[in-house]
C-alpha atoms as a PDB file:
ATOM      1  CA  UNK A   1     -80.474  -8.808  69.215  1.00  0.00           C
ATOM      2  CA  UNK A   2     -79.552  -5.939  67.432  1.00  0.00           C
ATOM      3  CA  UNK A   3     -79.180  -2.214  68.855  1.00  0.00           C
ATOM      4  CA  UNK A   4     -81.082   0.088  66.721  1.00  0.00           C
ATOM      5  CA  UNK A   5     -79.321   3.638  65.394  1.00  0.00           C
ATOM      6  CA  UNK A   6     -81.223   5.894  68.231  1.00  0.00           C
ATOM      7  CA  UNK A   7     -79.996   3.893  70.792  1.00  0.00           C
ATOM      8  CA  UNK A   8     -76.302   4.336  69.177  1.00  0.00           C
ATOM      9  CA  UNK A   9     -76.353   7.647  68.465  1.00  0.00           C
ATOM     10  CA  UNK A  10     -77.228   8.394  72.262  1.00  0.00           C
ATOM     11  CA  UNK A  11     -74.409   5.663  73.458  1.00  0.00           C
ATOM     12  CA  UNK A  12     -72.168   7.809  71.375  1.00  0.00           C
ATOM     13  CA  UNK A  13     -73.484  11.188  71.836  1.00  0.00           C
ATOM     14  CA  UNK A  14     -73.150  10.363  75.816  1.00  0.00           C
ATOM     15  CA  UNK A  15     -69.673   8.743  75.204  1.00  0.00           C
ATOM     16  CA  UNK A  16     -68.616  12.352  73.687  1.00  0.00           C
ATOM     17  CA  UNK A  17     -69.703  14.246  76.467  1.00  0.00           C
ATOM     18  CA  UNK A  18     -67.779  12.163  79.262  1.00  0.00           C
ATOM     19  CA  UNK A  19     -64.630  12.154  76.746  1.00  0.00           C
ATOM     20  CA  UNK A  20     -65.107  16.170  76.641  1.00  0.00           C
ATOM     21  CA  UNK A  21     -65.369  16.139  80.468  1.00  0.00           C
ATOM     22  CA  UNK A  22     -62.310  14.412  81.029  1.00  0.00           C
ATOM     23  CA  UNK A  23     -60.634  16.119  78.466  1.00  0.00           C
ATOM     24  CA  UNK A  24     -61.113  19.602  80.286  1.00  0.00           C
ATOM     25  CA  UNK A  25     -60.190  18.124  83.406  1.00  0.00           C
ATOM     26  CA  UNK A  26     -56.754  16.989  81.911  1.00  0.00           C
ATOM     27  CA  UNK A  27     -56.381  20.420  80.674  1.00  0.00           C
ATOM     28  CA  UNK A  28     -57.148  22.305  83.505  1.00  0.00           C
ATOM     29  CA  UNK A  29     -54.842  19.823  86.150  1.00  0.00           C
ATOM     30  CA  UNK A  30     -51.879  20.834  83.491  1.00  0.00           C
ATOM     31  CA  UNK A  31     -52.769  24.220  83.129  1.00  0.00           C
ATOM     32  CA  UNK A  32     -52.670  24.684  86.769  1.00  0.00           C
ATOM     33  CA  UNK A  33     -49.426  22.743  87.092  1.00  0.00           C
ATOM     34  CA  UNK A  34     -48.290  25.519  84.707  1.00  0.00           C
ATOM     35  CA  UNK A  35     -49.616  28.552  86.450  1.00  0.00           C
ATOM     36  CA  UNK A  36     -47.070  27.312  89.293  1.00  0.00           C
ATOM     37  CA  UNK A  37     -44.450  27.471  87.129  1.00  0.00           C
ATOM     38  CA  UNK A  38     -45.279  30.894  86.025  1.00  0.00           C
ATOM     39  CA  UNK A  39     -46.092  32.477  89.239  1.00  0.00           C
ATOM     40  CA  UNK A  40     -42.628  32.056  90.284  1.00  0.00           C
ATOM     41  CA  UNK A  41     -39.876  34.266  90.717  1.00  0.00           C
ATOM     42  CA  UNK A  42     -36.528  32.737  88.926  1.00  0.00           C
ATOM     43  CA  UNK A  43     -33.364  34.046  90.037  1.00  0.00           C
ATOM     44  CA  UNK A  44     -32.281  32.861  86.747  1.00  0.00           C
ATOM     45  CA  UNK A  45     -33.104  31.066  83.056  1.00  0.00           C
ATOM     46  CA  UNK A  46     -31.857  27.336  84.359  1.00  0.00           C
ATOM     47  CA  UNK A  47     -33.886  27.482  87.151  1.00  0.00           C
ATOM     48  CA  UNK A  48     -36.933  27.698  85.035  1.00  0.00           C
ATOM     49  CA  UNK A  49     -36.091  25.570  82.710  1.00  0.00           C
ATOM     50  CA  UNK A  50     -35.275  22.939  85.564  1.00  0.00           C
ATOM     51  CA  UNK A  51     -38.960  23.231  86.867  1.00  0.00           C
ATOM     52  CA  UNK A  52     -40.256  23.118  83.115  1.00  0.00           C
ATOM     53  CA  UNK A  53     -38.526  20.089  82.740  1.00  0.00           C
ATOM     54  CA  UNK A  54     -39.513  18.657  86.057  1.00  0.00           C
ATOM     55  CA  UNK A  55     -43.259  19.156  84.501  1.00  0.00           C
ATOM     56  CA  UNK A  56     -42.401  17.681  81.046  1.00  0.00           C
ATOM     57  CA  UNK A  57     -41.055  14.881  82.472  1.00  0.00           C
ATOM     58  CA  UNK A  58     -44.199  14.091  85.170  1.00  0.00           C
ATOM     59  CA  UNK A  59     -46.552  14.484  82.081  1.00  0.00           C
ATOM     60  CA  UNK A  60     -43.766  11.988  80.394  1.00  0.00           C
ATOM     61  CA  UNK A  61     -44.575   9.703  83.114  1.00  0.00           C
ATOM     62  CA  UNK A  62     -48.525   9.978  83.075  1.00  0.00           C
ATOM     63  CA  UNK A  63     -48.586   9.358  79.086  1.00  0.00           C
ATOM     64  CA  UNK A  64     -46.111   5.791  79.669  1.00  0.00           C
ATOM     65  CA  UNK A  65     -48.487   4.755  82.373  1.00  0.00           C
ATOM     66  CA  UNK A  66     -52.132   5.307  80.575  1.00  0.00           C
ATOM     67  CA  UNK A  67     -50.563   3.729  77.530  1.00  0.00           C
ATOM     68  CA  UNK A  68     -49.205   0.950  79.715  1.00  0.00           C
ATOM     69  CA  UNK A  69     -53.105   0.487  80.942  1.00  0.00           C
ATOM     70  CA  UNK A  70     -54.392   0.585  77.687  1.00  0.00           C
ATOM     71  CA  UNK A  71     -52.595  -1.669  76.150  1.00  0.00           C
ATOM     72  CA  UNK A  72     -53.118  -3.996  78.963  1.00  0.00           C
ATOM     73  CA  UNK A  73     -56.655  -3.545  78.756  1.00  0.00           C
ATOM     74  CA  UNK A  74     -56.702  -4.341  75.013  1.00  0.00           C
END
């Protein structure tokens, strides 16, 4: 049985819009992490760049694990 080209396009074309979707959400859960950051009031440069690493190092940890579940689900 063969799946004709409409039916792919509209797979893919649907496929693209959930990819978009989650791809905003990712943004916007980072951007507000971010804003957190920013909104603060730092006595000093190494306490900011203690939090920034704090957040660099959480979105370390979120890349490892969706890799980890990728590559398990391969």
């Amino acid at each position: 049985m063969e799946i004709n080209e409409k039916l792919m396009r509209e797979m893919k074309k649907k496929m693209d819009i959930e990819m978009d979707k989650k791809e905003i959400e990712v943004t916007e859960h980072w951007k507000k992490e971010l804003e957190v950051i920013y909104r603060k009031r730092y006595e000093n440069l190494s306490s900011l760049q203690v939090d920034i690493k704090g957040l660099m190092d959480r979105m370390a940890n979120r890349t490892a694990m969706l890799s980890r579940m990728v590559k398990e689900a391969m």
